[in-house]
Protein backbone atom coordinates (compact mmCIF):
# COMPACT_ATOMS: atom_id res chain seq x y z
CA UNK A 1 0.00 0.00 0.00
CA UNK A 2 3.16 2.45 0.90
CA UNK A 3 4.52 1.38 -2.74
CA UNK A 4 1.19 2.33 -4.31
CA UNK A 5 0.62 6.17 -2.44
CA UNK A 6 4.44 6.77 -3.01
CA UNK A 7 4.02 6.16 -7.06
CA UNK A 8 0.64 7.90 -6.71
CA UNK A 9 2.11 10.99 -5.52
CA UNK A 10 4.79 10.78 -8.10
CA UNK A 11 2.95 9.92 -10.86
CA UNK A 12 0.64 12.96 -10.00
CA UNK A 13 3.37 15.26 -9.18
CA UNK A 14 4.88 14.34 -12.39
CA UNK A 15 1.96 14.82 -14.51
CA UNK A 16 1.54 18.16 -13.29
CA UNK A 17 5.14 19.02 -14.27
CA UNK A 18 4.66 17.55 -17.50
CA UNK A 19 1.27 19.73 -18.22
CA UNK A 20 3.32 22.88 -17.02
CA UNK A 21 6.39 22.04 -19.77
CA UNK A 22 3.84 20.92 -22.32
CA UNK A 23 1.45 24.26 -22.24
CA UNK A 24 5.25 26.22 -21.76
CA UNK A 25 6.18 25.19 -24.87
CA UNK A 26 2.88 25.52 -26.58
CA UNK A 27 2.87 28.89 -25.75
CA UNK A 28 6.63 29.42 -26.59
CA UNK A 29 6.18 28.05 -30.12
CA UNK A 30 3.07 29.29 -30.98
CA UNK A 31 3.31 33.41 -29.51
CA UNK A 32 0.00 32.51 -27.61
CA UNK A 33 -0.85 35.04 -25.32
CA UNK A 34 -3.54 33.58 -23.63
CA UNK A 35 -5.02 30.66 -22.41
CA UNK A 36 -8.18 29.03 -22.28
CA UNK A 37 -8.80 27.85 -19.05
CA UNK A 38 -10.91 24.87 -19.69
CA UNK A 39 -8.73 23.73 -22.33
CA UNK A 40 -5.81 24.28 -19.76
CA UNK A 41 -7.64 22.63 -17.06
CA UNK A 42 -8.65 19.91 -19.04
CA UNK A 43 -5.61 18.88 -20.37
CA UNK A 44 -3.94 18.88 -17.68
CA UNK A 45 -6.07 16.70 -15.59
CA UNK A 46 -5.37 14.30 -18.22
CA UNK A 47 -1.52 14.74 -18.29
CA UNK A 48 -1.83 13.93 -14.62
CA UNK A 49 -3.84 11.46 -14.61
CA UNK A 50 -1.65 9.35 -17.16
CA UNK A 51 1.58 10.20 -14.95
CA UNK A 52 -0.88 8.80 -12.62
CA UNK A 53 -1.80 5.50 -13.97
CA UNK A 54 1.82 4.85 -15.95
CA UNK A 55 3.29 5.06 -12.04
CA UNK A 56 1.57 2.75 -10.85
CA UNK A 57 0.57 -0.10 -13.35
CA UNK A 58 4.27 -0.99 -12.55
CA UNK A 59 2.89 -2.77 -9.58
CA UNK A 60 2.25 -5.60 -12.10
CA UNK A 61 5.47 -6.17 -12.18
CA UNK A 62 5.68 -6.73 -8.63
CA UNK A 63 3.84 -9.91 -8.25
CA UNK A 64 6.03 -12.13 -8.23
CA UNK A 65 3.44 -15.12 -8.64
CA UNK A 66 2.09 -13.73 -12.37
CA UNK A 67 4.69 -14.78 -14.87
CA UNK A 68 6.55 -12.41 -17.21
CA UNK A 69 3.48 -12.64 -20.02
CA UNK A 70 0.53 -12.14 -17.44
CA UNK A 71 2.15 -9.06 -16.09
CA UNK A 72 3.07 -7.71 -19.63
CA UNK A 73 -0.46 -8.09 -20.91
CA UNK A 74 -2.43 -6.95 -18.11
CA UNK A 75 -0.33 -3.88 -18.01
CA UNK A 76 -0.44 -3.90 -21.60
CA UNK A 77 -4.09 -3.95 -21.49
CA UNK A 78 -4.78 -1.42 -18.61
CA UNK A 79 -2.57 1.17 -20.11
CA UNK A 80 -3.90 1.02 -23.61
CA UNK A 81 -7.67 1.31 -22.30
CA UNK A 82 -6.89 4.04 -19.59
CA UNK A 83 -4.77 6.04 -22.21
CA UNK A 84 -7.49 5.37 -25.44
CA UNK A 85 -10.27 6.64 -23.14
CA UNK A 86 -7.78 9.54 -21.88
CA UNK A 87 -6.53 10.29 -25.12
CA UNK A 88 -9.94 10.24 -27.17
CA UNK A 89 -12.06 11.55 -24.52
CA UNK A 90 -10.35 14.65 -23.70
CA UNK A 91 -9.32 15.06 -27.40
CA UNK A 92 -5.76 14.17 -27.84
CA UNK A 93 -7.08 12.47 -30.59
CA UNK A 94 -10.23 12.41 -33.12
CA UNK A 95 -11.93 8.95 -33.18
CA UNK A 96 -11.88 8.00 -36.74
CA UNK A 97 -10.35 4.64 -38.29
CA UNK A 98 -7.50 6.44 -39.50
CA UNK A 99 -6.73 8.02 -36.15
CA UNK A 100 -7.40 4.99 -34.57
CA UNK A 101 -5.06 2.42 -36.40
CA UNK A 102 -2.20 5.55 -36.27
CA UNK A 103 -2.89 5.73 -32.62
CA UNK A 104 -2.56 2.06 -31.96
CA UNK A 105 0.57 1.41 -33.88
CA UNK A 106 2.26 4.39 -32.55
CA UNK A 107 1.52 3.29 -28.89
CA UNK A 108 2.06 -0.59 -29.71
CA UNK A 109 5.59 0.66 -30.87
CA UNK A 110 6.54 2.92 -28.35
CA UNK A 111 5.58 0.06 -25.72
CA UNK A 112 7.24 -2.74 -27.53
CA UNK A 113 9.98 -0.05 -27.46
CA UNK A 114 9.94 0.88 -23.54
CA UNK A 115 9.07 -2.94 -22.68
CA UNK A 116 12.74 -4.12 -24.41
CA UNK A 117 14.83 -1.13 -22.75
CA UNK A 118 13.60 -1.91 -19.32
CA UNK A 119 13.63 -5.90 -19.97
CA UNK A 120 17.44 -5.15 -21.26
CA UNK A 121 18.02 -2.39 -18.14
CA UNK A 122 16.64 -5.29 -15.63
CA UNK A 123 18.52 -8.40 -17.05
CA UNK A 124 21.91 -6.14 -16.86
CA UNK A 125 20.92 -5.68 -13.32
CA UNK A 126 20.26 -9.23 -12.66
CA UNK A 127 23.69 -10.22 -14.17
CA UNK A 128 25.61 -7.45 -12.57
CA UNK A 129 24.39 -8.95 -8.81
CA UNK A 130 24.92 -12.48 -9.53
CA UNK A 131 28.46 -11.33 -10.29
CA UNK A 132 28.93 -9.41 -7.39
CA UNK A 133 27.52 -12.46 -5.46
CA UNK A 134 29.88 -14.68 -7.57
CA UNK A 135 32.69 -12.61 -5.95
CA UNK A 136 31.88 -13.27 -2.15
């Protein structure tokens, strides 16, 4: 429970920071001079409520009883729902086939991308320790 509030709050924190930088920029790039504030507001709920739920769907990974696969796909599976109904409800993205299928392939790739780097990250760890407890 500790392990879920802690990645709560930094999930949420993070969000927030992320919404800041994001609407920074926009404004930066693009010489706005004001905001709307329901756009603002609304976008950033949603920026911090992904940091939200991509800090702690981790916790997957955690049980040590799932195997590798059963964690993968239900984290898989809740991030891709929680981000589609994010994503298309706040209007990140306009539901049409197109968007859709460009949507899905761009987020299947960047997870199959993210999945590998940590998987890579984690066996390096692995191998490191049972080195280091070679040593002893």
């Amino acid at each position: 429970m500790n392990s879920f509030l802690f990645r709560s709050m930094i999930g949420i924190f993070f969000g927030g920071f992320l919404a800041v930088v994001i609407t920074s920029l926009a404004i930066y790039v693009s010489d706005l001079e004001t905001l709307k504030a329901d756009v603002f507001v609304k976008n950033a709920l949603g920026t911090i409520f992904c940091g939200w739920f991509f800090s702690v769907t981790p916790l997957y990974f955690e049980n040590e009883s799932w195997s590798l696969l059963k964690q993968t796909l239900y984290h898989f599976i809740t991030v891709l729902i929680l981000y589609f109904i994010t994503a298309f409800g706040i209007g990140w993205f306009t539901f049409t086939a197109k968007s859709f299928l460009t949507f899905t392939g761009l987020f299947l790739g960047l997870y199959i991308a993210s999945w590998i780097g940590f998987y890579l990250y984690y066996a390096n760890e692995a191998k490191k320790l049972n080195e280091e407890l070679k040593e002893w």
